[in-house]
C-alpha atoms as a PDB file:
ATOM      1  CA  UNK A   1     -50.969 -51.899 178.082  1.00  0.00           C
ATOM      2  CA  UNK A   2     -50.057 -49.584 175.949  1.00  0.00           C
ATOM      3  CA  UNK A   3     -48.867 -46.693 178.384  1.00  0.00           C
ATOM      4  CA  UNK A   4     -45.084 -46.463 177.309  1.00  0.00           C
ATOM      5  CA  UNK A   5     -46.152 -45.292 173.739  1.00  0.00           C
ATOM      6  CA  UNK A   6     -48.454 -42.508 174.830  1.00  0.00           C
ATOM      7  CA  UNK A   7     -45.979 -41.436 177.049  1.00  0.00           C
ATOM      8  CA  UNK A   8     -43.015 -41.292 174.259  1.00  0.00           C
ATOM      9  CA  UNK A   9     -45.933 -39.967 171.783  1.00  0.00           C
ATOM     10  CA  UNK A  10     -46.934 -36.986 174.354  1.00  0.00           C
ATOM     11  CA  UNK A  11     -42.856 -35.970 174.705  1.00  0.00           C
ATOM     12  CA  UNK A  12     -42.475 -36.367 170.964  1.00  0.00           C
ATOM     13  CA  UNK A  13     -45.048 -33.668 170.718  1.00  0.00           C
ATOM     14  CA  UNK A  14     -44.099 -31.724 173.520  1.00  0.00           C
ATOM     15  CA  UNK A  15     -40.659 -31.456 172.167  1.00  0.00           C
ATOM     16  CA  UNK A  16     -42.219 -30.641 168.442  1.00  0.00           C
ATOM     17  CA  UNK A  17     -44.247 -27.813 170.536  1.00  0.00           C
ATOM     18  CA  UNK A  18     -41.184 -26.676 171.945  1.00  0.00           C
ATOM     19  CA  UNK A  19     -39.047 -26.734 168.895  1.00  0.00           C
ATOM     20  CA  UNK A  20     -41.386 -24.348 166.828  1.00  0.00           C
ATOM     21  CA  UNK A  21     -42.660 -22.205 169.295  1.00  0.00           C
ATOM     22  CA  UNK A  22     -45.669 -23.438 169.778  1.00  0.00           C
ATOM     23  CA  UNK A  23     -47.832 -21.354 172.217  1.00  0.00           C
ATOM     24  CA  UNK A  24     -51.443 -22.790 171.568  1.00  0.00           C
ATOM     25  CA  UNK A  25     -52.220 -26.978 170.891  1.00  0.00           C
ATOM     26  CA  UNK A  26     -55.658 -27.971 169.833  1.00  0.00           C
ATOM     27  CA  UNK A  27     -56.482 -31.651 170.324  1.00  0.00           C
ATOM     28  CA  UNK A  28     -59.175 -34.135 169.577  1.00  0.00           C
ATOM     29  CA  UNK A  29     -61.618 -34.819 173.271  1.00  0.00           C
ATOM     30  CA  UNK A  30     -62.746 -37.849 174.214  1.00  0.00           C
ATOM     31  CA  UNK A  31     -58.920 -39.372 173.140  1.00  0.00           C
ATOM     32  CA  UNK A  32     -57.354 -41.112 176.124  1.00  0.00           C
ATOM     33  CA  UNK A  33     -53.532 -39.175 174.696  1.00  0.00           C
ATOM     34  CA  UNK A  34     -55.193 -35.760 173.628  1.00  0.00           C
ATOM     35  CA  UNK A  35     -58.439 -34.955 175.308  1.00  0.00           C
ATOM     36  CA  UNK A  36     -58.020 -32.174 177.272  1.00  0.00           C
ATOM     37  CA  UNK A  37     -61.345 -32.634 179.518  1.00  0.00           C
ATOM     38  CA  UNK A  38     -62.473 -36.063 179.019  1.00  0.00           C
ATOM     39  CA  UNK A  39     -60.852 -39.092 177.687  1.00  0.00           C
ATOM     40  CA  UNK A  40     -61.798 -42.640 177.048  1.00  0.00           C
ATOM     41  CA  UNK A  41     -61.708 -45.620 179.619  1.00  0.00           C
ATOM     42  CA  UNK A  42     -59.087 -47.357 177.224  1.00  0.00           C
ATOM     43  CA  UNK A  43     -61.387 -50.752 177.106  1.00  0.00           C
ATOM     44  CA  UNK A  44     -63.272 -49.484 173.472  1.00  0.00           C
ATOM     45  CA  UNK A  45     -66.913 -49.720 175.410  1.00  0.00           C
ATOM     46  CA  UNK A  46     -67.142 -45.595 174.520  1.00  0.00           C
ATOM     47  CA  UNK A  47     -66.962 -45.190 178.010  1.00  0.00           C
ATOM     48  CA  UNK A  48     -65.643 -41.372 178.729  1.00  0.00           C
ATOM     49  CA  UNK A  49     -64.760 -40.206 182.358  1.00  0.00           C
ATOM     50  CA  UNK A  50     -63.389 -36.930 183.153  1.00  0.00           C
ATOM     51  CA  UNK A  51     -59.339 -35.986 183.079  1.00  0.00           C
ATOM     52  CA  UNK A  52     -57.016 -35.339 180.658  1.00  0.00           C
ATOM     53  CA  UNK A  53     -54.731 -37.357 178.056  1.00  0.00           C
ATOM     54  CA  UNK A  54     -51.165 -37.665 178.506  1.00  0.00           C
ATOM     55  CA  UNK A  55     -50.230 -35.795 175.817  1.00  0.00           C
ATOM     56  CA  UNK A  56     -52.239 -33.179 177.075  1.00  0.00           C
ATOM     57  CA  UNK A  57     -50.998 -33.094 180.258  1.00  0.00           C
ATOM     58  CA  UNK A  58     -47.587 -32.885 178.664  1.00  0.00           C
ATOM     59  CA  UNK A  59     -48.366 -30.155 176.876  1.00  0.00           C
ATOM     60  CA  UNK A  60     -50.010 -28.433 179.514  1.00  0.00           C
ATOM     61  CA  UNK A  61     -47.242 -28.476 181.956  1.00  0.00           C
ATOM     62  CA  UNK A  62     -44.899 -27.058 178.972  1.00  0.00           C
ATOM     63  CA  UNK A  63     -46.578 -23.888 179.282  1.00  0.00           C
ATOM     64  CA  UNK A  64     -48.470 -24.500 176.130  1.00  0.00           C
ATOM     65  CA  UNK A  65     -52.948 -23.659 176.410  1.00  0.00           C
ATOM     66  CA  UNK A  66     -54.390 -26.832 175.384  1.00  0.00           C
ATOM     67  CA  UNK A  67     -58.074 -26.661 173.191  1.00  0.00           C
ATOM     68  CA  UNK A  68     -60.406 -29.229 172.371  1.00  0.00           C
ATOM     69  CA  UNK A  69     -62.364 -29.354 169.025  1.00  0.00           C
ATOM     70  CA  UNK A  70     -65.146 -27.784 170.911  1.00  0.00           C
ATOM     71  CA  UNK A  71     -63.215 -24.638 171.629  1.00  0.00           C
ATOM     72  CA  UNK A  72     -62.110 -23.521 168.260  1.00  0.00           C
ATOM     73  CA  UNK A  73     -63.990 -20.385 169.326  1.00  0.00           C
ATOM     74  CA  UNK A  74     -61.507 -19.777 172.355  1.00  0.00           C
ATOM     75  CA  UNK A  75     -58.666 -20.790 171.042  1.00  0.00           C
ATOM     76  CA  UNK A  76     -59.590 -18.340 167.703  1.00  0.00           C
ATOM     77  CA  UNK A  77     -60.140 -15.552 170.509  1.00  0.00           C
ATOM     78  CA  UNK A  78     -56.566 -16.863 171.994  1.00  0.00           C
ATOM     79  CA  UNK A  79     -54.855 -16.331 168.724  1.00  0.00           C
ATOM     80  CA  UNK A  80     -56.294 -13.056 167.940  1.00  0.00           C
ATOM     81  CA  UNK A  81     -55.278 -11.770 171.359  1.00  0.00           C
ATOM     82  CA  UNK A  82     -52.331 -12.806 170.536  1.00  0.00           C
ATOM     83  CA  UNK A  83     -51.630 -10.834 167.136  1.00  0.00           C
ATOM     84  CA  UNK A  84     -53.297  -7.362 169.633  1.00  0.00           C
END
């Protein structure tokens, strides 16, 4: 079980997020820490199931809009909304 180090991974990055302002996070799907709409079972049988990671979750409830790799297009509109 390796819970307790992608818990103290997620708040390392949540507190990185925090510390330079980050707004925006884009994260890799599928990842049982940073997928952001699916995540694997944890048993390496490439078994995905709907949720999020921890470290998404984290990030999420920091205030900070979470993209997967498959939404560079969003998070590109997200960013130049952002400099509007």
């Amino acid at each position: 079980d390796v819970s307790a180090a992608f818990i103290e991974g997620a708040q390392q990055a949540r507190e990185l997020a925090e510390r330079e302002g980050c707004a925006f996070a884009l994260l890799k799907e599928n990842s049982p820490s940073c997928g952001t709409h699916r995540i694997a079972d944890g048993a390496f049988r490439a078994i995905r199931r709907p949720g999020q990671g921890v470290t998404a979750a984290l990030l999420r409830a920091a205030g900070l809009r979470v993209f997967s790799e498959g939404e560079m297009d969003a998070l590109a509109a997200a960013l130049h909304d952002l400099d509007a």
